[in-house]
N, C-alpha and C. Protein backbone atom coordinates (compact mmCIF):
# COMPACT_ATOMS: atom_id res chain seq x y z
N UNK A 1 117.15 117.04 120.90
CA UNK A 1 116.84 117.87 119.76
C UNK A 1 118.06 118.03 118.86
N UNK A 2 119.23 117.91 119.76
CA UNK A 2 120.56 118.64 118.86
C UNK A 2 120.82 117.45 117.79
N UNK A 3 120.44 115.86 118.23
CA UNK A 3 120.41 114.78 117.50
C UNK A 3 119.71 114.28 116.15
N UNK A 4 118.04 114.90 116.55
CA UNK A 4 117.31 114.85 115.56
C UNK A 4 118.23 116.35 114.62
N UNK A 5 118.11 116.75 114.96
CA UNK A 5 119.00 118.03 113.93
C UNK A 5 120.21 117.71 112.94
N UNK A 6 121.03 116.98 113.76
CA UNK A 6 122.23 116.29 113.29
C UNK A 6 121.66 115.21 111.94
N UNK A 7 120.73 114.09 113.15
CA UNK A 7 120.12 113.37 111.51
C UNK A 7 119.54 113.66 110.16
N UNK A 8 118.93 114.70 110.60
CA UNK A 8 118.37 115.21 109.25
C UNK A 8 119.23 115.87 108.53
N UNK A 9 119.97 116.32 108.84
CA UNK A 9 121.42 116.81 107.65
C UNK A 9 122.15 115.47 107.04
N UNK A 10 122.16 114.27 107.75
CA UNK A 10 122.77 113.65 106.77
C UNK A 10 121.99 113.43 105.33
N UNK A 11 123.00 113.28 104.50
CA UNK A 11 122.57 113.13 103.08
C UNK A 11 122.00 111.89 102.74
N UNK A 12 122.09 111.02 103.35
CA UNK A 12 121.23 109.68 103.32
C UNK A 12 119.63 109.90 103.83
N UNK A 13 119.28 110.76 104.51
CA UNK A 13 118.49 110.54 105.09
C UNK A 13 117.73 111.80 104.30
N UNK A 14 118.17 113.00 104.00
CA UNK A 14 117.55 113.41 102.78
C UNK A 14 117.21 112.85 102.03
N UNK A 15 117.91 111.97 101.19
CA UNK A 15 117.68 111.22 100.10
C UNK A 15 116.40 110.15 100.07
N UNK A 16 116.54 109.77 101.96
CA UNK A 16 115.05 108.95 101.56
C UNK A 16 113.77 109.63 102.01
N UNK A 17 113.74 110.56 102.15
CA UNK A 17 112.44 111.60 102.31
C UNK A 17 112.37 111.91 100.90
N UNK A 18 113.55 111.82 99.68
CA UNK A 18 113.03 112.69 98.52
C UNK A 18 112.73 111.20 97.87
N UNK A 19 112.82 109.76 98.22
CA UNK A 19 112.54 108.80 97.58
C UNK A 19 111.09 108.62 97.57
N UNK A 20 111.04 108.94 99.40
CA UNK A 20 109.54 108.45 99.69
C UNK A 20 108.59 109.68 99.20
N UNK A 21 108.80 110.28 99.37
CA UNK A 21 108.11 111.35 98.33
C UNK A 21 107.29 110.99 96.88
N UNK A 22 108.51 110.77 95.93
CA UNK A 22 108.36 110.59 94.43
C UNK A 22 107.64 108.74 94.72
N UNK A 23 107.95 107.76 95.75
CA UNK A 23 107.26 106.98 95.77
C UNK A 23 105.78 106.98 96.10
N UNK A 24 105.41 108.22 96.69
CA UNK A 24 104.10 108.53 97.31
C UNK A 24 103.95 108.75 95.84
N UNK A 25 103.99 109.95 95.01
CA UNK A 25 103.62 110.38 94.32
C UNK A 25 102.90 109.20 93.18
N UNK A 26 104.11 108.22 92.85
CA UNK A 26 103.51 107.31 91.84
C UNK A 26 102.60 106.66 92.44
N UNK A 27 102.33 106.15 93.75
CA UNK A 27 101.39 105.47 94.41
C UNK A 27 100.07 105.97 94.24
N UNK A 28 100.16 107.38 94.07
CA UNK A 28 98.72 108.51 94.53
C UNK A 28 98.44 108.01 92.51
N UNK A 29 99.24 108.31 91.55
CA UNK A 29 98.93 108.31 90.52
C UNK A 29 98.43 106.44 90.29
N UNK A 30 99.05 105.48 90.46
CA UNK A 30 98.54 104.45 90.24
C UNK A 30 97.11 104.04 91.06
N UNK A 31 96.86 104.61 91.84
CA UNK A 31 95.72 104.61 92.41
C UNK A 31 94.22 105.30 91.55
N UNK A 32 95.00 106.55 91.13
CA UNK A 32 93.73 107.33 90.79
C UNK A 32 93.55 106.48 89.01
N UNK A 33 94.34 105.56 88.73
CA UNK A 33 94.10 105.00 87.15
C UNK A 33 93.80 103.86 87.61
N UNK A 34 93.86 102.80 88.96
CA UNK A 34 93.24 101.25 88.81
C UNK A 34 92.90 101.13 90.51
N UNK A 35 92.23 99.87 90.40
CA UNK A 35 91.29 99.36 91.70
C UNK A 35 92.57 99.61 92.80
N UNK A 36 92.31 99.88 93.98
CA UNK A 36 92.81 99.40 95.10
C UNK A 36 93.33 97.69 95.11
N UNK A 37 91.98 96.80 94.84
CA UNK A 37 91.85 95.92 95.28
C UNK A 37 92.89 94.86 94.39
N UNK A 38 93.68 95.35 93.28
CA UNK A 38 94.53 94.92 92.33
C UNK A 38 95.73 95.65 92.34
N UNK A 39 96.34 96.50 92.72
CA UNK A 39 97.16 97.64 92.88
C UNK A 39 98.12 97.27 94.59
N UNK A 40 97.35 97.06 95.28
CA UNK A 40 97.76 96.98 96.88
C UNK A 40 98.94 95.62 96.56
N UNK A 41 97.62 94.50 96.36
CA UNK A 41 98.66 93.26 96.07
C UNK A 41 99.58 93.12 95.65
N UNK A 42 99.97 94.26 93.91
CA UNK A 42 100.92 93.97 93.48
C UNK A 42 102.16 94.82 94.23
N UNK A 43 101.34 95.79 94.52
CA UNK A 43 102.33 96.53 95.71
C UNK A 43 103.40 95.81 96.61
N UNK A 44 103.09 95.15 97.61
CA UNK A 44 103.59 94.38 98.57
C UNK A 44 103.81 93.09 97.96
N UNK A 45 103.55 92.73 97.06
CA UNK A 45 104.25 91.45 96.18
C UNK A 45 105.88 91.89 95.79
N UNK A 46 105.62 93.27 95.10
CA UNK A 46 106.91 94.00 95.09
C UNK A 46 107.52 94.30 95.63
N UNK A 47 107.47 94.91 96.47
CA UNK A 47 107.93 95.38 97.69
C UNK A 47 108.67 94.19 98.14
N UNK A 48 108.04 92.92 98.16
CA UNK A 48 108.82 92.32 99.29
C UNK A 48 110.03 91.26 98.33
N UNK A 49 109.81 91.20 96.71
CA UNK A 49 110.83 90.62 95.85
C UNK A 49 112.19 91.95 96.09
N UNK A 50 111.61 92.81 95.70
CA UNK A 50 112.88 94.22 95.98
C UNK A 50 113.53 94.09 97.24
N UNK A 51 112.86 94.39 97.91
CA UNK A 51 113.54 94.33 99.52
C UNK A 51 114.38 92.98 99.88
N UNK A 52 113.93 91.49 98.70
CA UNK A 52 114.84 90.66 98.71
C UNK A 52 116.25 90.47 98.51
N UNK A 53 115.89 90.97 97.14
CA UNK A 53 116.93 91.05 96.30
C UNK A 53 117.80 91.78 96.74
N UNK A 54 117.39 93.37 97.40
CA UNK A 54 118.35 94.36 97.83
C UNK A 54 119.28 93.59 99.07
N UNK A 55 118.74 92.73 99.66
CA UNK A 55 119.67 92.17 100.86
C UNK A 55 120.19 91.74 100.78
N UNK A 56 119.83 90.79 99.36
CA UNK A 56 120.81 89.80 98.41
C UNK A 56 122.12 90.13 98.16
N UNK A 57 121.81 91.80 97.66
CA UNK A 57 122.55 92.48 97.12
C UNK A 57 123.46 93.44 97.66
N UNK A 58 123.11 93.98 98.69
CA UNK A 58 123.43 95.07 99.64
C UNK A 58 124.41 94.76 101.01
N UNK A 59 123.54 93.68 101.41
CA UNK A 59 124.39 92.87 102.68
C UNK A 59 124.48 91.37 102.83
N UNK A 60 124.76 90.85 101.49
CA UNK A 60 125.02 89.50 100.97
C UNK A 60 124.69 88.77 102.27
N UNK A 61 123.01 88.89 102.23
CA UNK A 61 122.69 87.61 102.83
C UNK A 61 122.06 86.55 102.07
N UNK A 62 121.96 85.42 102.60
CA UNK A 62 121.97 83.75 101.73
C UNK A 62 120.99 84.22 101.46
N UNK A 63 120.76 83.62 99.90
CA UNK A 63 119.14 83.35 98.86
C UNK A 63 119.41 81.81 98.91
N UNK A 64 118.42 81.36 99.27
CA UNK A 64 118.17 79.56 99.78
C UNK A 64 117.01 79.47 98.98
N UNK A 65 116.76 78.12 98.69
CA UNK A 65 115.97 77.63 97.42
C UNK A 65 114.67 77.78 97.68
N UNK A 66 114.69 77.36 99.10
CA UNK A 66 112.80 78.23 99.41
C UNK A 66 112.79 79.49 99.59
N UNK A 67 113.45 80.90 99.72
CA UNK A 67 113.79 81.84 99.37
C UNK A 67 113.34 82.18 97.70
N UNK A 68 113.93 81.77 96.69
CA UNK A 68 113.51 81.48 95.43
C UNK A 68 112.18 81.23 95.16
N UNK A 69 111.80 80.08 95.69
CA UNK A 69 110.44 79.52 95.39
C UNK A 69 109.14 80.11 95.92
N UNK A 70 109.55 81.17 97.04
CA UNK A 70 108.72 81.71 97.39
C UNK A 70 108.58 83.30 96.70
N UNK A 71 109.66 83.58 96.21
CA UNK A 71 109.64 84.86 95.42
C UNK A 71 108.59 84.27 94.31
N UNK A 72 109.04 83.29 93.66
CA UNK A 72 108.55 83.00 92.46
C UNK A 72 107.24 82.87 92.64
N UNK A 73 106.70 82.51 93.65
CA UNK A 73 105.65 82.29 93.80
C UNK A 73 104.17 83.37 94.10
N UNK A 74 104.98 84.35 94.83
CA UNK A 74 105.04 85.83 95.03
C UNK A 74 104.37 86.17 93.40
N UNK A 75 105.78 86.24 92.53
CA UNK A 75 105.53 87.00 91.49
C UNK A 75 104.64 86.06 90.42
N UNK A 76 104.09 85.19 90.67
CA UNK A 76 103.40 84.63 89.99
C UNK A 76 102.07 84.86 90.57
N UNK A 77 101.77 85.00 91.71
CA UNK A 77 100.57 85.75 92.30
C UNK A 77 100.02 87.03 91.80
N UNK A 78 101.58 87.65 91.80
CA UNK A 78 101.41 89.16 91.28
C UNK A 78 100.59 88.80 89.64
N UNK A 79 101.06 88.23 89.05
CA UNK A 79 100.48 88.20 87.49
C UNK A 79 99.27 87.50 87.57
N UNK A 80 99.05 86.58 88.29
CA UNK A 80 97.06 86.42 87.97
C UNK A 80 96.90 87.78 88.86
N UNK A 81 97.37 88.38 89.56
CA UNK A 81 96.29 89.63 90.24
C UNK A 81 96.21 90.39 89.39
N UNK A 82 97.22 90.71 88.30
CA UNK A 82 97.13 91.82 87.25
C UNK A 82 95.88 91.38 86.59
N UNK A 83 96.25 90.23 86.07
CA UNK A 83 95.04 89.50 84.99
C UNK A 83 93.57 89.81 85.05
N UNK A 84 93.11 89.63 86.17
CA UNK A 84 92.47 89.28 86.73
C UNK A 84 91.61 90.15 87.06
């Protein structure tokens, strides 16, 4: 218990309860204005270019050319799902 206590005071870990929060929030709002069935996809299309890039970025690991091509490919999915 004295551990979980300890964690939750750090300031990092505040910070991502107040992220995931305001991320819930826009989620609940993009939901109640478009389909699930167009919204989800672009969701996790995103999700997983961000979470790229951040590793890219954060803990300089290799971006390799199928790395690339599969983002791209990703976000080109994402845009016929918008379309569409």
């Amino acid at each position: 218990m004295d551990l979980m206590l300890r964690l939750f005071k750090q300031p990092s870990i505040i910070f991502g309860f107040i992220l995931y929060f305001i991320s819930s929030l826009i989620w609940f709002r993009v939901l109640s204005i478009s389909e699930v069935s167009t919204s989800y996809p672009i969701l996790v299309g995103l999700t997983f270019a961000c979470v790229t890039a951040g590793a890219v970025i954060l803990f300089h690991e290799s971006l390799t050319t199928l790395k690339i091509i599969g983002i791209c490919v990703i976000l080109l999915g994402i845009i016929i799902t918008a379309k569409g």
